[in-house]
N, C-alpha and C. Protein backbone atom coordinates (compact mmCIF):
# COMPACT_ATOMS: atom_id res chain seq x y z
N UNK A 1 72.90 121.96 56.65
CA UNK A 1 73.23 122.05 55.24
C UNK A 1 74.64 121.49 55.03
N UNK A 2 74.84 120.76 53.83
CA UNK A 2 75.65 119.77 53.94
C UNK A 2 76.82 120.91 52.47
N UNK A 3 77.91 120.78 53.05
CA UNK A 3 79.00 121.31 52.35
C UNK A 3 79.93 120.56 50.86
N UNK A 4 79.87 121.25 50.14
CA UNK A 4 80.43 120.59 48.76
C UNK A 4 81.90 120.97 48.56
N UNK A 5 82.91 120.01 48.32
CA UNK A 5 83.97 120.41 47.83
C UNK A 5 84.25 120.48 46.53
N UNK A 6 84.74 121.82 45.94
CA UNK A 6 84.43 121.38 44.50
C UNK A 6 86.29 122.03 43.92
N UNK A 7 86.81 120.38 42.78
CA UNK A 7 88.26 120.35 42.75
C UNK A 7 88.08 121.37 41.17
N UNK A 8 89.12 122.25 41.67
CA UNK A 8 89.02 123.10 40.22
C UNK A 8 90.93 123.02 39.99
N UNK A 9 91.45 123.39 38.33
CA UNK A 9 92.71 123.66 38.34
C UNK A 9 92.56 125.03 37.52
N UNK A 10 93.20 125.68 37.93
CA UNK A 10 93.03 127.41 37.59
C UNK A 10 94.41 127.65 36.74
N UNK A 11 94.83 128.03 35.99
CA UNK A 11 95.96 128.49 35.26
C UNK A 11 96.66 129.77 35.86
N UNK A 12 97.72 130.22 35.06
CA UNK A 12 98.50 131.10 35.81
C UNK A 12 97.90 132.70 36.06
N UNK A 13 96.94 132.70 35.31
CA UNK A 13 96.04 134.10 35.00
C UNK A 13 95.13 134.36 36.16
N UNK A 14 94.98 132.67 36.69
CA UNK A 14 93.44 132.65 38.05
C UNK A 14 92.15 132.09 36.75
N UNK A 15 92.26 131.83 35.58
CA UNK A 15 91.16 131.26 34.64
C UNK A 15 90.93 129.96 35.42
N UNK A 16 89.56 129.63 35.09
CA UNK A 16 89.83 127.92 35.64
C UNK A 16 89.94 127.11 34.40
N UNK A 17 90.29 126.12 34.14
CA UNK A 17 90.59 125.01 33.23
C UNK A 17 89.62 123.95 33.41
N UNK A 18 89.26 123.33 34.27
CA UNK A 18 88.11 122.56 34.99
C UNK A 18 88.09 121.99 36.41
N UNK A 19 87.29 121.48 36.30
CA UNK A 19 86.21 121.14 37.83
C UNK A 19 85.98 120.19 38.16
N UNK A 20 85.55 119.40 39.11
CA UNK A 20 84.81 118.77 39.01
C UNK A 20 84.32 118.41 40.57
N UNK A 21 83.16 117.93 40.85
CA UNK A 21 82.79 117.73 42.38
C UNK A 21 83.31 117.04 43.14
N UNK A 22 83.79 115.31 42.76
CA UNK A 22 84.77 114.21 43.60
C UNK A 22 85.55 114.87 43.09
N UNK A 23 86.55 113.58 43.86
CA UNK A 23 87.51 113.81 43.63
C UNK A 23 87.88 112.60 42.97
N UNK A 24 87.66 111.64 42.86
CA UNK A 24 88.15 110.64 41.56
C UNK A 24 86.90 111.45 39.99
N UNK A 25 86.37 112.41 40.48
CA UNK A 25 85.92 112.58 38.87
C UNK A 25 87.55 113.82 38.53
N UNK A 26 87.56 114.32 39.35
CA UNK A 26 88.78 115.36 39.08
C UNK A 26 89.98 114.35 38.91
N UNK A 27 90.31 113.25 39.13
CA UNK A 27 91.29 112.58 38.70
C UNK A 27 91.39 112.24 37.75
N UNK A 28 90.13 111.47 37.20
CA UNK A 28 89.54 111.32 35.94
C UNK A 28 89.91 112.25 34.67
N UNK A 29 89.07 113.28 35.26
CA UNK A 29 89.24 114.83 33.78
C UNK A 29 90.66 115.06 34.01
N UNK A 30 91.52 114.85 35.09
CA UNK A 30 93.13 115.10 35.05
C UNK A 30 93.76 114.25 33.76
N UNK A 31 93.51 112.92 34.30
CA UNK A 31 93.99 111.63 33.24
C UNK A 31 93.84 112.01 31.99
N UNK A 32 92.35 112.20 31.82
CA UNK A 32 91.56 112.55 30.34
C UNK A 32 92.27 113.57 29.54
N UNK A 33 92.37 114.51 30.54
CA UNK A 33 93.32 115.99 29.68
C UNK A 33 94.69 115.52 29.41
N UNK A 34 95.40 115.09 30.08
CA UNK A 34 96.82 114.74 29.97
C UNK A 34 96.99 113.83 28.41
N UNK A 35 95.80 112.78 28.26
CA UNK A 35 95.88 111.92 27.34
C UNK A 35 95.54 112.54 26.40
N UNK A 36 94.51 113.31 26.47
CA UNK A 36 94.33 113.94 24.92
C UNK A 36 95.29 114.75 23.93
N UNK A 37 95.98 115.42 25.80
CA UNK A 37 97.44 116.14 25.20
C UNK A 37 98.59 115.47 24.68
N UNK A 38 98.33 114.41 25.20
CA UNK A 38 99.63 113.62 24.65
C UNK A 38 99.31 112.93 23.10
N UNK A 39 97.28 113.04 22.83
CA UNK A 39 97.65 112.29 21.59
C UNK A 39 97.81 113.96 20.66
N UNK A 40 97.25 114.95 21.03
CA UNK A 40 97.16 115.55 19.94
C UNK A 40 98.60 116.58 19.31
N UNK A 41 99.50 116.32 20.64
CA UNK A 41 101.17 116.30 20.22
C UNK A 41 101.60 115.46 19.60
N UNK A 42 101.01 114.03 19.61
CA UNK A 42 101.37 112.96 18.44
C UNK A 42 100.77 113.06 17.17
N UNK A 43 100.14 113.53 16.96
CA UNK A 43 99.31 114.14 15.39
C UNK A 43 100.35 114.71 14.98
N UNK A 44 100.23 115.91 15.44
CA UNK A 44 100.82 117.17 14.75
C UNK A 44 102.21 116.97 14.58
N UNK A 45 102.84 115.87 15.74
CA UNK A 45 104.36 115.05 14.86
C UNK A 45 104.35 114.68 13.84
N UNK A 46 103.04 113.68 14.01
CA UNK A 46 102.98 112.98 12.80
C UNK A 46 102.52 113.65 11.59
N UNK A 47 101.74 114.40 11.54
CA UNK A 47 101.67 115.19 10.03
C UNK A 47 102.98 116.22 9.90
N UNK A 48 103.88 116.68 10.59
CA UNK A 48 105.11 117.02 10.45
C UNK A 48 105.92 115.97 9.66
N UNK A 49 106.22 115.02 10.76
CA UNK A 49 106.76 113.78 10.20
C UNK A 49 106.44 113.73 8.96
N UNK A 50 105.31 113.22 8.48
CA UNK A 50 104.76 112.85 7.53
C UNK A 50 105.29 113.79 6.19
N UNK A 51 104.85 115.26 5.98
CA UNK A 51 105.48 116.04 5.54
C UNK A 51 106.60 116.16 5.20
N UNK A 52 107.66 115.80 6.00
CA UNK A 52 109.29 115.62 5.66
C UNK A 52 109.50 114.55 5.29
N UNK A 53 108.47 113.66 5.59
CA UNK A 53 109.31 112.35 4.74
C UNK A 53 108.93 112.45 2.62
N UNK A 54 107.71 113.39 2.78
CA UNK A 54 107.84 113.45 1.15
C UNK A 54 108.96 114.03 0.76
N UNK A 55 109.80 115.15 1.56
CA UNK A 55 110.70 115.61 0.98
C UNK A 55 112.21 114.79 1.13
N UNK A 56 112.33 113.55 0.98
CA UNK A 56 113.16 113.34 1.72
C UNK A 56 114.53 113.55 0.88
């Protein structure tokens, strides 16, 4: 019987966050999460932003 490694990242609680079986798919969902985080901190600038510039 053939053995599976499976890449998980767990948070500070022990929750897991995700998984995945390779390890270029776990690089992958790494990349993926990082980017999404980085756009959806650029939103919420930008409708900040956005916001203060009516008041300017």
């Amino acid at each position: 019987m053939e053995t599976k490694t499976r890449y998980t990242v767990v948070n500070k609680r022990g929750e897991e966050l995700y998984h995945a079986d390779s390890f270029f798919g776990f690089i992958g969902n790494t990349i993926l999460v990082q980017f999404l985080g980085c756009i959806v901190i650029c939103v919420i600038g930008a409708i900040i932003c956005g916001i203060a510039s009516m008041f300017n």
